[in-house]
Each structure stands twice: as structure tokens, then as C-alpha cells.
C-alpha atoms as a PDB file:
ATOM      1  CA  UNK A   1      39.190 -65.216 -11.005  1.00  0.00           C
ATOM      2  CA  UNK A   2      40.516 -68.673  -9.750  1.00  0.00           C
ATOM      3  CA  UNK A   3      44.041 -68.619  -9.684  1.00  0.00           C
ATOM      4  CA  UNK A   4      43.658 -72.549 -11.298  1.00  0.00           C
ATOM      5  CA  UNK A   5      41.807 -71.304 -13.899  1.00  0.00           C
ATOM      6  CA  UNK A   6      43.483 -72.743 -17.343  1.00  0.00           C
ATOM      7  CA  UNK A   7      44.372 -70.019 -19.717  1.00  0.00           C
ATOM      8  CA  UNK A   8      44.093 -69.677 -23.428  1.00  0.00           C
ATOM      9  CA  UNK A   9      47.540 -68.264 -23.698  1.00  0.00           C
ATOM     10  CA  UNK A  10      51.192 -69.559 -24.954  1.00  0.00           C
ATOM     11  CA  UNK A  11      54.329 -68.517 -22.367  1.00  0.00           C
ATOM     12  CA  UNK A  12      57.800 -69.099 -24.389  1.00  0.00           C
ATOM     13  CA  UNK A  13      60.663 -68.803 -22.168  1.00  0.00           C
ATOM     14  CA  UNK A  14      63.851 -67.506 -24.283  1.00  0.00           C
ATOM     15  CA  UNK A  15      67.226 -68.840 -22.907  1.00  0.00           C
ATOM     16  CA  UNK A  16      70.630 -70.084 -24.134  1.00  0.00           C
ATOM     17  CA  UNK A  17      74.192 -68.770 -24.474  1.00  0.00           C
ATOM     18  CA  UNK A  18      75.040 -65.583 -24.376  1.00  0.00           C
ATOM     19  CA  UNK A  19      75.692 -64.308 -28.170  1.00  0.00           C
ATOM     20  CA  UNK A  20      73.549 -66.941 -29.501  1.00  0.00           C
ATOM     21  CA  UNK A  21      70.871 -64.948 -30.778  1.00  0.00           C
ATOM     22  CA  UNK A  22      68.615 -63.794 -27.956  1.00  0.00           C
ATOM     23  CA  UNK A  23      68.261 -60.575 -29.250  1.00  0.00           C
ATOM     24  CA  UNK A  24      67.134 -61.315 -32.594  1.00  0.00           C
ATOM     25  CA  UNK A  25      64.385 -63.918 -31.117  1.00  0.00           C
ATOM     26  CA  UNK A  26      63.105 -61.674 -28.639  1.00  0.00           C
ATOM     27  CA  UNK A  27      62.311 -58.987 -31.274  1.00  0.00           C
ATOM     28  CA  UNK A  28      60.735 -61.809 -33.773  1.00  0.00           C
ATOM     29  CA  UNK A  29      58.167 -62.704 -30.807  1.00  0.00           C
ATOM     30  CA  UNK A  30      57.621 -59.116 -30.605  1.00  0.00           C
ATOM     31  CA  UNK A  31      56.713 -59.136 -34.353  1.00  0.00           C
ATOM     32  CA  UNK A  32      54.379 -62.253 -34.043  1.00  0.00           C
ATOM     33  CA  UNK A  33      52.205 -59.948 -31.496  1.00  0.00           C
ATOM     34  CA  UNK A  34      53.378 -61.857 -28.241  1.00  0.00           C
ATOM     35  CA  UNK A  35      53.956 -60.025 -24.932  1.00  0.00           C
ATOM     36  CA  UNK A  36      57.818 -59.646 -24.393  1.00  0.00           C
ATOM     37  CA  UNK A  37      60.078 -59.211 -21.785  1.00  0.00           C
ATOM     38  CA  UNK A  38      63.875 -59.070 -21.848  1.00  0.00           C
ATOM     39  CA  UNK A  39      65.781 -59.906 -18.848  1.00  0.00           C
ATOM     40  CA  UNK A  40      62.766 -60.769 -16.279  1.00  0.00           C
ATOM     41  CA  UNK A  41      63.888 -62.981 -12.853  1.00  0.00           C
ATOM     42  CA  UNK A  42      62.328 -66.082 -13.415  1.00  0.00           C
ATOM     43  CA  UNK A  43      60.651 -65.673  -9.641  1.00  0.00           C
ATOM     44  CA  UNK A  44      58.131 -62.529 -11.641  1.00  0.00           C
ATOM     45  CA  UNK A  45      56.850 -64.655 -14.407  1.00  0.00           C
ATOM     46  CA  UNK A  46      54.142 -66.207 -11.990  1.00  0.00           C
ATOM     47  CA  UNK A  47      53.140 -62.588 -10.409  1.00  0.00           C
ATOM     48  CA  UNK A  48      53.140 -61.190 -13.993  1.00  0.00           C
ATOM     49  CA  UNK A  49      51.086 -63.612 -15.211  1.00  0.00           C
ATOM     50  CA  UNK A  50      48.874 -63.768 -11.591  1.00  0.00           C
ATOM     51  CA  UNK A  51      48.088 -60.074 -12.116  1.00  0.00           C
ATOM     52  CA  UNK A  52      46.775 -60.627 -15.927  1.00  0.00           C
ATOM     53  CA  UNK A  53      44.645 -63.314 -14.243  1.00  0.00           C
ATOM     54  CA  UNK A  54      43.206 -61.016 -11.787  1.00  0.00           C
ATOM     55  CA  UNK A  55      42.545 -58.773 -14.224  1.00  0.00           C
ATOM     56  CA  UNK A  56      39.856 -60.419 -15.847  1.00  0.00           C
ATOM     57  CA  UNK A  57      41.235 -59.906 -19.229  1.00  0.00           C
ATOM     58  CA  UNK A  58      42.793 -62.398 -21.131  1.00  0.00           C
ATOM     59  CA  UNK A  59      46.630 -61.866 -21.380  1.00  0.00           C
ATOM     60  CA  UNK A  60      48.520 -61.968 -24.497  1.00  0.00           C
ATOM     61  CA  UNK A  61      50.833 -64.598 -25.779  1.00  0.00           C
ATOM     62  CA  UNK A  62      53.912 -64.275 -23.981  1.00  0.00           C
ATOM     63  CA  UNK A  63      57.339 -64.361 -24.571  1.00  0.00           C
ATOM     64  CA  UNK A  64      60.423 -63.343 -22.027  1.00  0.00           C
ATOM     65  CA  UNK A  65      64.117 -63.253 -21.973  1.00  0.00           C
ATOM     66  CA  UNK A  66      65.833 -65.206 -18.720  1.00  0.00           C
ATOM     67  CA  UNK A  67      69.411 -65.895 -19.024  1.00  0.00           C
ATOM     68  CA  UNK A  68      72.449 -65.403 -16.834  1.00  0.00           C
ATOM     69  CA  UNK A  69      71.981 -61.530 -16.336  1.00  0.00           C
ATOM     70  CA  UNK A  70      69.244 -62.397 -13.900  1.00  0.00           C
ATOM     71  CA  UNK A  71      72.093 -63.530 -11.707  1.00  0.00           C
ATOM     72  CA  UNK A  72      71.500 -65.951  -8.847  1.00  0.00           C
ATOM     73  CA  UNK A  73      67.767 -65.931  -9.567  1.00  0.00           C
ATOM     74  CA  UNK A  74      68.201 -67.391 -12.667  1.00  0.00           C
ATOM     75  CA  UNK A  75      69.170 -70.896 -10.744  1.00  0.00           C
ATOM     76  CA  UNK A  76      65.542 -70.497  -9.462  1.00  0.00           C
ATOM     77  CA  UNK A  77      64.182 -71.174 -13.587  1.00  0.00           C
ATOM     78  CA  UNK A  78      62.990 -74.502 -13.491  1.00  0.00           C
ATOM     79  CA  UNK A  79      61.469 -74.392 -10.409  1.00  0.00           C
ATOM     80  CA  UNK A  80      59.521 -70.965 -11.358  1.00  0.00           C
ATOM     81  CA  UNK A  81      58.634 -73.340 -14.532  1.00  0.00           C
ATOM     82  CA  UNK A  82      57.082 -75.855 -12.103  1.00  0.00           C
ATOM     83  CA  UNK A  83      55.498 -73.894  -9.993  1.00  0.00           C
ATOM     84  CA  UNK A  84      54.042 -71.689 -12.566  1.00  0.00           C
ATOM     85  CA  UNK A  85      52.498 -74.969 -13.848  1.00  0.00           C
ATOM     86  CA  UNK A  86      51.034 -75.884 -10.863  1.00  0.00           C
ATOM     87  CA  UNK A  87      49.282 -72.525 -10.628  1.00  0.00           C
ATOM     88  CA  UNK A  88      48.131 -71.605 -13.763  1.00  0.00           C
ATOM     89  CA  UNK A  89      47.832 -75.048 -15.570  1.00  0.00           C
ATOM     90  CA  UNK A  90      50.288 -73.709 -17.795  1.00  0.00           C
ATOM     91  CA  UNK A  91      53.333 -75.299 -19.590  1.00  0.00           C
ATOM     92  CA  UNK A  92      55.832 -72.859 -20.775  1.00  0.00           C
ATOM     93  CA  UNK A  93      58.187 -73.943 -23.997  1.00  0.00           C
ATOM     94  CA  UNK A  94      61.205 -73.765 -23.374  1.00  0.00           C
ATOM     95  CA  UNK A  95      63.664 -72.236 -26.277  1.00  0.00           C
ATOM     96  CA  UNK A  96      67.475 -72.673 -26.072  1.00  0.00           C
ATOM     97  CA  UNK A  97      69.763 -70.938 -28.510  1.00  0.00           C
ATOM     98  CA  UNK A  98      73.500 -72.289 -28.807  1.00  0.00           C
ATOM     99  CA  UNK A  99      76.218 -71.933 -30.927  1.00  0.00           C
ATOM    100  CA  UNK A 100      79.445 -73.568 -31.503  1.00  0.00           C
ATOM    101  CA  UNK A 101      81.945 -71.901 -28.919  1.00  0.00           C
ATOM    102  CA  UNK A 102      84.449 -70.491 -32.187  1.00  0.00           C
ATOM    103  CA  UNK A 103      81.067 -68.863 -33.503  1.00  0.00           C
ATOM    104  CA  UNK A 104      80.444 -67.501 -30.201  1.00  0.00           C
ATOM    105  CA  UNK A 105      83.744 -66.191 -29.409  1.00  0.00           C
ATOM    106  CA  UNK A 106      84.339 -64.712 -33.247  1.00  0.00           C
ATOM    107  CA  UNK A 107      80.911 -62.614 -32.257  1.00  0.00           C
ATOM    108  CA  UNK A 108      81.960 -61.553 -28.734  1.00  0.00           C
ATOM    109  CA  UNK A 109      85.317 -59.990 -30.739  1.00  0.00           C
ATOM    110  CA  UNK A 110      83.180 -58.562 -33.418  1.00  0.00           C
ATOM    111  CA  UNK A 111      81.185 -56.635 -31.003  1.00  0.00           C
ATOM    112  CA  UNK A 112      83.641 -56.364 -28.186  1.00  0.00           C
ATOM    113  CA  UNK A 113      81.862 -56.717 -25.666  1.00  0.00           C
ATOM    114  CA  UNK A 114      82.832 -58.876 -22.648  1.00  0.00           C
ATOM    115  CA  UNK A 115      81.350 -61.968 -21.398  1.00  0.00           C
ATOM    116  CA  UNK A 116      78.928 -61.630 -18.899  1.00  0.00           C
ATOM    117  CA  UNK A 117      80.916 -64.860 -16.556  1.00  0.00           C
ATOM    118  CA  UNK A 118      84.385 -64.264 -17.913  1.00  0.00           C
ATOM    119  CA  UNK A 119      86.227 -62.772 -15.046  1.00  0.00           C
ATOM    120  CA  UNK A 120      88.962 -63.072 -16.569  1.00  0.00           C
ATOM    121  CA  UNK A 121      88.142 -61.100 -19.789  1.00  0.00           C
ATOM    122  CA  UNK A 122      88.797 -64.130 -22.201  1.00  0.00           C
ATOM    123  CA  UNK A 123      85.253 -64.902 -23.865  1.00  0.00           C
ATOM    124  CA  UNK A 124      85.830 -68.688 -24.217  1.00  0.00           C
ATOM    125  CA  UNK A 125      86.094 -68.977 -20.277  1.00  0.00           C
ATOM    126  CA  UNK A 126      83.389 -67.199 -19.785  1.00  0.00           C
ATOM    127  CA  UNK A 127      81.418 -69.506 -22.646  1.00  0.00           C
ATOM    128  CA  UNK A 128      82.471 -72.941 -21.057  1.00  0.00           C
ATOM    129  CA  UNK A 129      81.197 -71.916 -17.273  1.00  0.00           C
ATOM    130  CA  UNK A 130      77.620 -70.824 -19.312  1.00  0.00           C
ATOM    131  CA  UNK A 131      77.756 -74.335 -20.267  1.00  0.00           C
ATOM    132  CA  UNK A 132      77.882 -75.710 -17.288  1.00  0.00           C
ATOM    133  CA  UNK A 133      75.280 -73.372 -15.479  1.00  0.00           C
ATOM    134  CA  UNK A 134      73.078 -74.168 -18.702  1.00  0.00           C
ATOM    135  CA  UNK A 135      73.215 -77.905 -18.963  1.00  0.00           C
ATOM    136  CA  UNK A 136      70.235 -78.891 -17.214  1.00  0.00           C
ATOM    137  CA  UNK A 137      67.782 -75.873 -18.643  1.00  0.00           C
ATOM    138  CA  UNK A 138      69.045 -77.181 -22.522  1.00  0.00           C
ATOM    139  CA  UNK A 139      68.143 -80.647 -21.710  1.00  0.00           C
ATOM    140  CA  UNK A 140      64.226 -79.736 -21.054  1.00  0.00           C
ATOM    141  CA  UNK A 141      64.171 -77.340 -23.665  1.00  0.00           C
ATOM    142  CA  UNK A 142      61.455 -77.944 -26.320  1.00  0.00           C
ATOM    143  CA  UNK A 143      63.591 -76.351 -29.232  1.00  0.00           C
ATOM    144  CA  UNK A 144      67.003 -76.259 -29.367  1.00  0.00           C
ATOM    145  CA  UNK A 145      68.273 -73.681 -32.038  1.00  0.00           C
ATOM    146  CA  UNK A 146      71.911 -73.863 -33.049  1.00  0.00           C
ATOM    147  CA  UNK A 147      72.255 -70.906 -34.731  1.00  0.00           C
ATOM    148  CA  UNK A 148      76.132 -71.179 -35.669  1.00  0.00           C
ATOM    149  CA  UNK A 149      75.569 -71.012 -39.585  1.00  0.00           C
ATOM    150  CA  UNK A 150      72.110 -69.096 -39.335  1.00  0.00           C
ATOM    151  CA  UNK A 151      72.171 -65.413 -39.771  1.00  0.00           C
ATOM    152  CA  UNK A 152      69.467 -63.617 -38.455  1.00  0.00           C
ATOM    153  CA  UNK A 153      67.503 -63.174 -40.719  1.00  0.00           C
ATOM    154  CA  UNK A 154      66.963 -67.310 -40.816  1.00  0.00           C
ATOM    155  CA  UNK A 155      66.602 -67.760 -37.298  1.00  0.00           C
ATOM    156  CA  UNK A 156      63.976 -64.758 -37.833  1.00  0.00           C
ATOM    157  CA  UNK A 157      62.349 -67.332 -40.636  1.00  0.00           C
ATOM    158  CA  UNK A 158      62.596 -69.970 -38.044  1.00  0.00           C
ATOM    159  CA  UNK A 159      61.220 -68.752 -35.505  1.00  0.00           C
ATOM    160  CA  UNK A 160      57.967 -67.311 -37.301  1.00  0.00           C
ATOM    161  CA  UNK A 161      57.099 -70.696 -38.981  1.00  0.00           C
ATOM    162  CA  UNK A 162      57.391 -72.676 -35.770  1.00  0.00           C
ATOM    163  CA  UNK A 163      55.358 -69.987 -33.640  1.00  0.00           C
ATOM    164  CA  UNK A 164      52.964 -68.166 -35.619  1.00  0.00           C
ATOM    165  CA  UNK A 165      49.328 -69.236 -35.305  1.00  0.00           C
ATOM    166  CA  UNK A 166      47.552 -70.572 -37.280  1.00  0.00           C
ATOM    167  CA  UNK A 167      44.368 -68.751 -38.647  1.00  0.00           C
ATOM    168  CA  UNK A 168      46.384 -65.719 -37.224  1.00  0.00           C
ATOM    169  CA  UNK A 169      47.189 -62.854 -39.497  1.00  0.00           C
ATOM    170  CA  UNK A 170      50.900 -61.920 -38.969  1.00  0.00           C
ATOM    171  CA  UNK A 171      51.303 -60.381 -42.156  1.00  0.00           C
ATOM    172  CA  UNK A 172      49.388 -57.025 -42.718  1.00  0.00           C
ATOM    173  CA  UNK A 173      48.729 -55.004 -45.756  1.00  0.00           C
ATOM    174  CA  UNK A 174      48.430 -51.488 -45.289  1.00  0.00           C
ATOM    175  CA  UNK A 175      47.188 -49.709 -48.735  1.00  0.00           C
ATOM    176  CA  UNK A 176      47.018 -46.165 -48.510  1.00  0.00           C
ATOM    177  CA  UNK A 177      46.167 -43.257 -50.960  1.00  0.00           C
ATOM    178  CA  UNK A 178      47.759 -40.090 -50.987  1.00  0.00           C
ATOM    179  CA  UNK A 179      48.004 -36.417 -52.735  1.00  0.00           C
ATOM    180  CA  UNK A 180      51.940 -35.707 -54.149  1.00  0.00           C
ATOM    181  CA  UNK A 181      50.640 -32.194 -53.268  1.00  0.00           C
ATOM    182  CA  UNK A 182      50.433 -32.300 -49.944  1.00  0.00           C
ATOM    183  CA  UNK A 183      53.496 -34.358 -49.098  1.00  0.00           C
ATOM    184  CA  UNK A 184      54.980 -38.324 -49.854  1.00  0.00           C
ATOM    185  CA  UNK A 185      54.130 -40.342 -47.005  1.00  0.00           C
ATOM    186  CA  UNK A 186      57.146 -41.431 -45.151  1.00  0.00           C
ATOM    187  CA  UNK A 187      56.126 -44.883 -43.652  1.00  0.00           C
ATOM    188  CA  UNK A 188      55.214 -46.232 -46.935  1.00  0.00           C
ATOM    189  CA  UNK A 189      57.464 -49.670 -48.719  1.00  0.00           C
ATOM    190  CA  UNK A 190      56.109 -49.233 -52.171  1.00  0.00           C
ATOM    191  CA  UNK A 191      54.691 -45.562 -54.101  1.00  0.00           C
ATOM    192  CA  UNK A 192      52.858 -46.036 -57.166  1.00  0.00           C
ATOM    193  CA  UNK A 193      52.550 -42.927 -58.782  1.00  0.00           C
ATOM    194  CA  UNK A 194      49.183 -42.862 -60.570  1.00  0.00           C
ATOM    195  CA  UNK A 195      48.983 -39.035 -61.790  1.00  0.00           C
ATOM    196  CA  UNK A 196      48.697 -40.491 -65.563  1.00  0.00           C
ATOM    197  CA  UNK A 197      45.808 -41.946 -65.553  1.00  0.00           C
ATOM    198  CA  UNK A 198      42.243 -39.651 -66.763  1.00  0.00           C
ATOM    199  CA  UNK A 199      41.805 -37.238 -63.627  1.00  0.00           C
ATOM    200  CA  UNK A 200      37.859 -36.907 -62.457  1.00  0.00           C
ATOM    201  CA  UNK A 201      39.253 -33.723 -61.440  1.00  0.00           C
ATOM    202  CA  UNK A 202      38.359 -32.228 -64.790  1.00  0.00           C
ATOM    203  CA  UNK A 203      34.853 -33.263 -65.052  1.00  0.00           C
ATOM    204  CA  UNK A 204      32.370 -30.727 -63.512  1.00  0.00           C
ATOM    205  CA  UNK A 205      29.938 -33.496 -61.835  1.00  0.00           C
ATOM    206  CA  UNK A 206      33.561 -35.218 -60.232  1.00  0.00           C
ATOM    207  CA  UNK A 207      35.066 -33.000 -59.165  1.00  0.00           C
ATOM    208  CA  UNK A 208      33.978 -33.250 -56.038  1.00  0.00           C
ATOM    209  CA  UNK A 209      32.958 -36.284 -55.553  1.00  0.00           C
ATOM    210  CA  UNK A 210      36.148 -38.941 -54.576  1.00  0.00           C
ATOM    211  CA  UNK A 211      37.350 -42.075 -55.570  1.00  0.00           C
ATOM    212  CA  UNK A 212      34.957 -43.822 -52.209  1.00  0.00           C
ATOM    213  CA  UNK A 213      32.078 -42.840 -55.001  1.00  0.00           C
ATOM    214  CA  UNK A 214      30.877 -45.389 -57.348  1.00  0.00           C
ATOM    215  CA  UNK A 215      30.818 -42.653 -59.865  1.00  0.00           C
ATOM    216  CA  UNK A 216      34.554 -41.762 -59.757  1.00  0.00           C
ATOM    217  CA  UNK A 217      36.129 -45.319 -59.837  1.00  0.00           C
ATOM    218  CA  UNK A 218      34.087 -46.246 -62.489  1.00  0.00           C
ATOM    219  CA  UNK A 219      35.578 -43.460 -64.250  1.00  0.00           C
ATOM    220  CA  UNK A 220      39.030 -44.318 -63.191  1.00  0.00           C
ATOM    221  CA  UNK A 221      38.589 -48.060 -63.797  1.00  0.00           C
ATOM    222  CA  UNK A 222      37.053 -47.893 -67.284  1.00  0.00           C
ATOM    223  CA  UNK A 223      40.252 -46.539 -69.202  1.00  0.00           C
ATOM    224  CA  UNK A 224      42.396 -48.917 -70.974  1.00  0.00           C
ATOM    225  CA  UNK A 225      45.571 -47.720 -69.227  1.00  0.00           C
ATOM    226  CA  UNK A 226      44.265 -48.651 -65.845  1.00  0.00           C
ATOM    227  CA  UNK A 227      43.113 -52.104 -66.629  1.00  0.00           C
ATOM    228  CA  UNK A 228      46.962 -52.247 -67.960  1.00  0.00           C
ATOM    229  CA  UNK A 229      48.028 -51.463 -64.593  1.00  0.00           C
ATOM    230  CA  UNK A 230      45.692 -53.575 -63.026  1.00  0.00           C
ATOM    231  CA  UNK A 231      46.845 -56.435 -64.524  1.00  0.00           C
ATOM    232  CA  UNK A 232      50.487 -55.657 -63.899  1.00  0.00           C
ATOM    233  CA  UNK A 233      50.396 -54.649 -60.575  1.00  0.00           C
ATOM    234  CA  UNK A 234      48.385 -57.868 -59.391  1.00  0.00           C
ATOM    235  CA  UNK A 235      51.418 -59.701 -60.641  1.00  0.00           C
ATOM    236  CA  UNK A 236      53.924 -57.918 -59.084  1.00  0.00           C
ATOM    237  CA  UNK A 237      51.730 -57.666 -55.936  1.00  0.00           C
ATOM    238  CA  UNK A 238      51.351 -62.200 -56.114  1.00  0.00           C
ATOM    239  CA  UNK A 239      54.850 -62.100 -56.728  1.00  0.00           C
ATOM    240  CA  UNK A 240      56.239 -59.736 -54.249  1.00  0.00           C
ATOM    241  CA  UNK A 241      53.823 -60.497 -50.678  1.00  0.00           C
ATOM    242  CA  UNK A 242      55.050 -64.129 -50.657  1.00  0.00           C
ATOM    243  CA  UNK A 243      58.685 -63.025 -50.703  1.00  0.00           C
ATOM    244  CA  UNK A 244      58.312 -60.413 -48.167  1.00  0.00           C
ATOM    245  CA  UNK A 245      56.663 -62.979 -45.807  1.00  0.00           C
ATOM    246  CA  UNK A 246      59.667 -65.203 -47.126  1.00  0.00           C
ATOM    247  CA  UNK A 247      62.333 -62.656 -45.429  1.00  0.00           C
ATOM    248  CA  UNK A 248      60.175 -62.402 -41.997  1.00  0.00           C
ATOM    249  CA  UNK A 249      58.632 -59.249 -42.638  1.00  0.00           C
ATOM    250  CA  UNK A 250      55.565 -59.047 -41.322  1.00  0.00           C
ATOM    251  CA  UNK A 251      53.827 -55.309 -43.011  1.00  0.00           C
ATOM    252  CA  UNK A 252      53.718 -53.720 -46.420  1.00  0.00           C
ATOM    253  CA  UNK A 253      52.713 -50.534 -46.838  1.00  0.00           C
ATOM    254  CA  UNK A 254      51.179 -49.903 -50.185  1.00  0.00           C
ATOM    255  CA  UNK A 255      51.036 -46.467 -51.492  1.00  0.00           C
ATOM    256  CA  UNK A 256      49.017 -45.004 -54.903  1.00  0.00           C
ATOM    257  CA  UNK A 257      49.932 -41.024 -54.862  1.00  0.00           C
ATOM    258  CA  UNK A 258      47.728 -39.021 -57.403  1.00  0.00           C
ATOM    259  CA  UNK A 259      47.659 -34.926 -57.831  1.00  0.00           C
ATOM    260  CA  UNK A 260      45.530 -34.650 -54.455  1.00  0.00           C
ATOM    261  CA  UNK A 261      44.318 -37.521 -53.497  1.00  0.00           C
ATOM    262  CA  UNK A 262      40.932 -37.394 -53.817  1.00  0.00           C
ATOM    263  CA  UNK A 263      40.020 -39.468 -57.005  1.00  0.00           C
ATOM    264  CA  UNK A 264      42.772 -41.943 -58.948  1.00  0.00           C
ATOM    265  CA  UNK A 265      44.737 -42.524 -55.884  1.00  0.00           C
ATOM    266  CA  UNK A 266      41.418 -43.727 -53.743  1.00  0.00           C
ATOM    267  CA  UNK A 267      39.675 -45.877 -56.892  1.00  0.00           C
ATOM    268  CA  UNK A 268      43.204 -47.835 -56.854  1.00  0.00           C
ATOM    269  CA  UNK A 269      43.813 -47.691 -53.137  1.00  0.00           C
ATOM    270  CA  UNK A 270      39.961 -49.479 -52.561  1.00  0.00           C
ATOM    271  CA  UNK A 271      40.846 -51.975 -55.689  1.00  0.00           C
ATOM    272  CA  UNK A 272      43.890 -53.346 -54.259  1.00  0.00           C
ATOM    273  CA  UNK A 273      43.271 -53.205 -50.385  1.00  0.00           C
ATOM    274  CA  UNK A 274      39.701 -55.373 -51.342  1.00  0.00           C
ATOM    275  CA  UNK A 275      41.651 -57.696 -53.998  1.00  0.00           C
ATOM    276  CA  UNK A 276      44.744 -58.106 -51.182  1.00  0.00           C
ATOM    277  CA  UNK A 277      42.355 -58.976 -48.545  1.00  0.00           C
ATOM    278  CA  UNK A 278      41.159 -62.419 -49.706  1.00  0.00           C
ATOM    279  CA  UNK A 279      44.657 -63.662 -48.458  1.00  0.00           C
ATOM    280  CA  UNK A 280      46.088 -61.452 -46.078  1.00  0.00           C
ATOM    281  CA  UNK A 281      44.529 -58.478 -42.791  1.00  0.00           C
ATOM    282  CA  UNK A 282      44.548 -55.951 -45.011  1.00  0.00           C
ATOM    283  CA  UNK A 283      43.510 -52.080 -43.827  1.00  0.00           C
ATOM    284  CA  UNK A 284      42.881 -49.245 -46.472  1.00  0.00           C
ATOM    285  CA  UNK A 285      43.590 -45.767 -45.446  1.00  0.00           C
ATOM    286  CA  UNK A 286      42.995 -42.557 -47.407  1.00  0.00           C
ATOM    287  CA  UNK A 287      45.292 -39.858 -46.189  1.00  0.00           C
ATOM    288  CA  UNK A 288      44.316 -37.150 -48.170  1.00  0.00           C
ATOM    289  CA  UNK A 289      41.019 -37.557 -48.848  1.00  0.00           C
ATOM    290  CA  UNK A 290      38.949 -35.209 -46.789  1.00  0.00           C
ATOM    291  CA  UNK A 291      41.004 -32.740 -47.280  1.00  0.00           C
ATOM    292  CA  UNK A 292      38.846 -29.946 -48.788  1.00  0.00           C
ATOM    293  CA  UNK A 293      38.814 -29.049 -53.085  1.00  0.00           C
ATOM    294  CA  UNK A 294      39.366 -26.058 -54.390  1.00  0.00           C
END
């Protein structure tokens, strides 16, 4: 493949002060499905990114980490950033996260740990030579977070509404189904128990037969009591998603447990995961469900 070959990707280099938040943003581009690396010498990004060209598959979104750790090869960052330009017809963003120098030096005591330039152990030396070194980098940065009065779950927020994609799916719904009898899954964020509602289980031509049969969920969607929880459940479901999306997260796992989880757990998982779907990548799983009757 031509090495000037423009590619369908977006590199965001993550830089700043130390204690500013690097941490937190690096794991938030993880979530949004980019690429990441922590700590890489800015002198790698082009052979990283020259090997997923050779490749001849395209490479992921991209995120990485350079900052002061990368010692004298992280004076080298702009002109990696240049170069990497001129090769690959690509313009990495540039995101700088700062903080007041009291905010940074209350969280260098809270975690005691030392600054990575303060020779002389006193974090607020250390902070003002970072300044220095960073000057340049921060003034062709494309975003500039100050994160002194965000905790992390905002800059979390932030950083998903400036980056995510649009069209993309960052949020995922994962409804399951599952028998109580044969364990509670352990991965799942919500467990509706649906053992009181009419089991097929007790009807001869049902039995065994599961809820992926139009004859079971019709059985298990015709009672009163389920159209009751139905009805409630879509509320709490419109009502809950946006707020979970809200606070960054970015999957729900959705649980319906019955006695074995072959007919009442299914119908409901199938409802919701096709109802949930119109708005959101949405998988349905059945657990339990081949699993063999008695």
C-alpha cells in the first residue's frame, strides 16, 4: 500500500501535566473503541501506524499517551506530529490536560507519589519545570482541558461527547436470559426476576418448546401480569439508558432469570433486546437455553 495513501482513521495524541487526568482520558478512549497506547515515544507513532498501513487492513481509531516519561524523546513530539503528517496525510489532535498548580500539588500529596521532574522531591518544582517543557505542545493543542474542578467522572462526560462518532454505537445493550437454577449470572447490571409469571413449563405441548417459539411467548405475553410488567419496565428502561449514558457508561447488561431458562426468561429477553434496539446496538443472549429439559 502507498505509504501516502490518506487514511480513514482519527490519531488523538494525549498530553499535559502530570496529575492532570491522563489516566482517566486514556481509559475513556479505550471505552469509545479507539486503539490506545500509554506512554509510547513519539518517534513509534509513525512505524505503528506504517505497519497498520502495510497491513492492508484499516487501523482503528487511535489514541496514545506521550508525556514527560518518554524522556528526551518526548522533545522530538511535534516534529513526529509533522512528519507523521507528511507521510500519512494525517493530522493528529492534539489534547492537553492542565490543572491549576494547588490542584495538582493537593493530588500529588493525596497519592504520594513523587513528581516525575522534581529532583528535589517538592511537587510544585517539579510542576513549574513541566510548564516550561510543555509550553509550546499546549499552544497547538486542539483541546485544552482544565480539569481543576472536574472530577473524573466529568472529564469522562467530556471527553465522550467531543469524541464519539457519530452514527457510532458506543452504548451497548446486552439482554440476556437466564435459569436461577443453574446459577445468577455474574456480569449482569440489572436481574429481573420473572419466575411469577404463568410457566409454559406446565403445559404438555410447551414444555419443550422455548421462549425463541412463537408458541411460548405468546403464552407468556398474553397474561395480564406481563403486559403490567411490560409497561413498567419500558419506563424504567426510557428512564434509566439515558442516565447511564449520562454518567459515561457505555454497557448495560440486562438480565430476566426464570426457573430454567427456557420459556419466561427468553419471551422477555427477545421483547426487550428487539424494543431496545430501535435506539441503541443491542445483542440478546440466552444463557440457559439449550440446556436440555427434564
Amino acid at each position: 500500500m502507498d505509504s501516502q495513501q490518506k487514511l480513514e482513521t482519527d490519531v488523538v495524541i494525549i498530553t499535559g501535566m502530570s496529575g492532570a487526568g491522563k489516566t482517566v482520558a486514556i481509559q475513556s478512549f479505550e471505552d469509545l473503541g479507539y486503539y490506545c497506547i500509554d506512554n509510547l515515544p513519539p518517534e513509534l507513532l509513525g512505524i505503528f501506524l506504517n505497519l497498520m498501513i502495510e497491513s492492508n487492513k484499516q487501523p482503528r481509531n487511535i489514541a496514545a499517551v506521550m508525556d514527560l516519561r518518554g524522556g528526551e524523546m518526548f522533545h522530538s513530539l511535534a516534529d513526529s506530529i509533522n512528519k507523521l503528517q507528511d507521510a500519512t496525510s494525517l493530522t493528529p489532535r492534539v489534547l492537553f490536560l492542565d490543572a491549576a498548580d494547588e490542584v495538582l500539588v493537593r493530588r500529588y500529596k493525596e497519592t504520594r507519589r513523587s513528581h516525575p521532574l522534581a529532583n528535589s522531591g517538592l511537587p510544585l518544582d517539579g510542576i513549574n519545570k513541566e510548564r516550561g517543557l510543555l509550553s509550546d505542545l499546549k499552544g497547538r493543542a486542539q483541546f485544552i482541558y482544565n480539569t481543576s474542578e472536574m472530577k473524573p467522572r466529568e472529564l469522562r462526560e467530556k471527553i465522550i461527547e467531543e469524541f464519539s462518532q457519530k452514527g457510532s454505537n458506543v452504548f451497548t445493550i446486552n439482554v440476556m436470559s437466564f435459569g436461577f437454577k443453574h446459577g445468577m449470572p455474574i456480569d449482569a447490571d440489572l436481574v429481573f426476576d420473572v419466575r411469577f409469571l404463568p410457566n409454559p413449563y406446565y403445559m404438555e405441548e410447551l414444555r419443550l418448546k422455548s421462549g425463541l417459539d412463537e408458541e411460548v411467548s405468546s403464552y407468556v405475553l398474553k397474561w395480564s401480569d406481563t403486559k403490567t410488567l411490560i409497561e413498567k419496565l419500558t419506563d424504567l428502561f426510557l428512564f434509566m439508558i439515558p442516565q447511564y449514558k449520562r454518567e459515561g457508561k457505555t454497557q448495560l447488561v440486562i438480565a430476566f432469570g426464570c426457573t430454567g431458562g427456557q420459556h419466561r426468561s427468553v419471551t422477555l429477553a427477545e421483547y426487550f433486546g428487539k424494543l431496545l434496539k430501535a435506539e441503541d446496538k443491542t445483542v440478546i443472549t440466552h444463557r440457559d437455553v439449550t440446556i436440555r429439559k427434564d
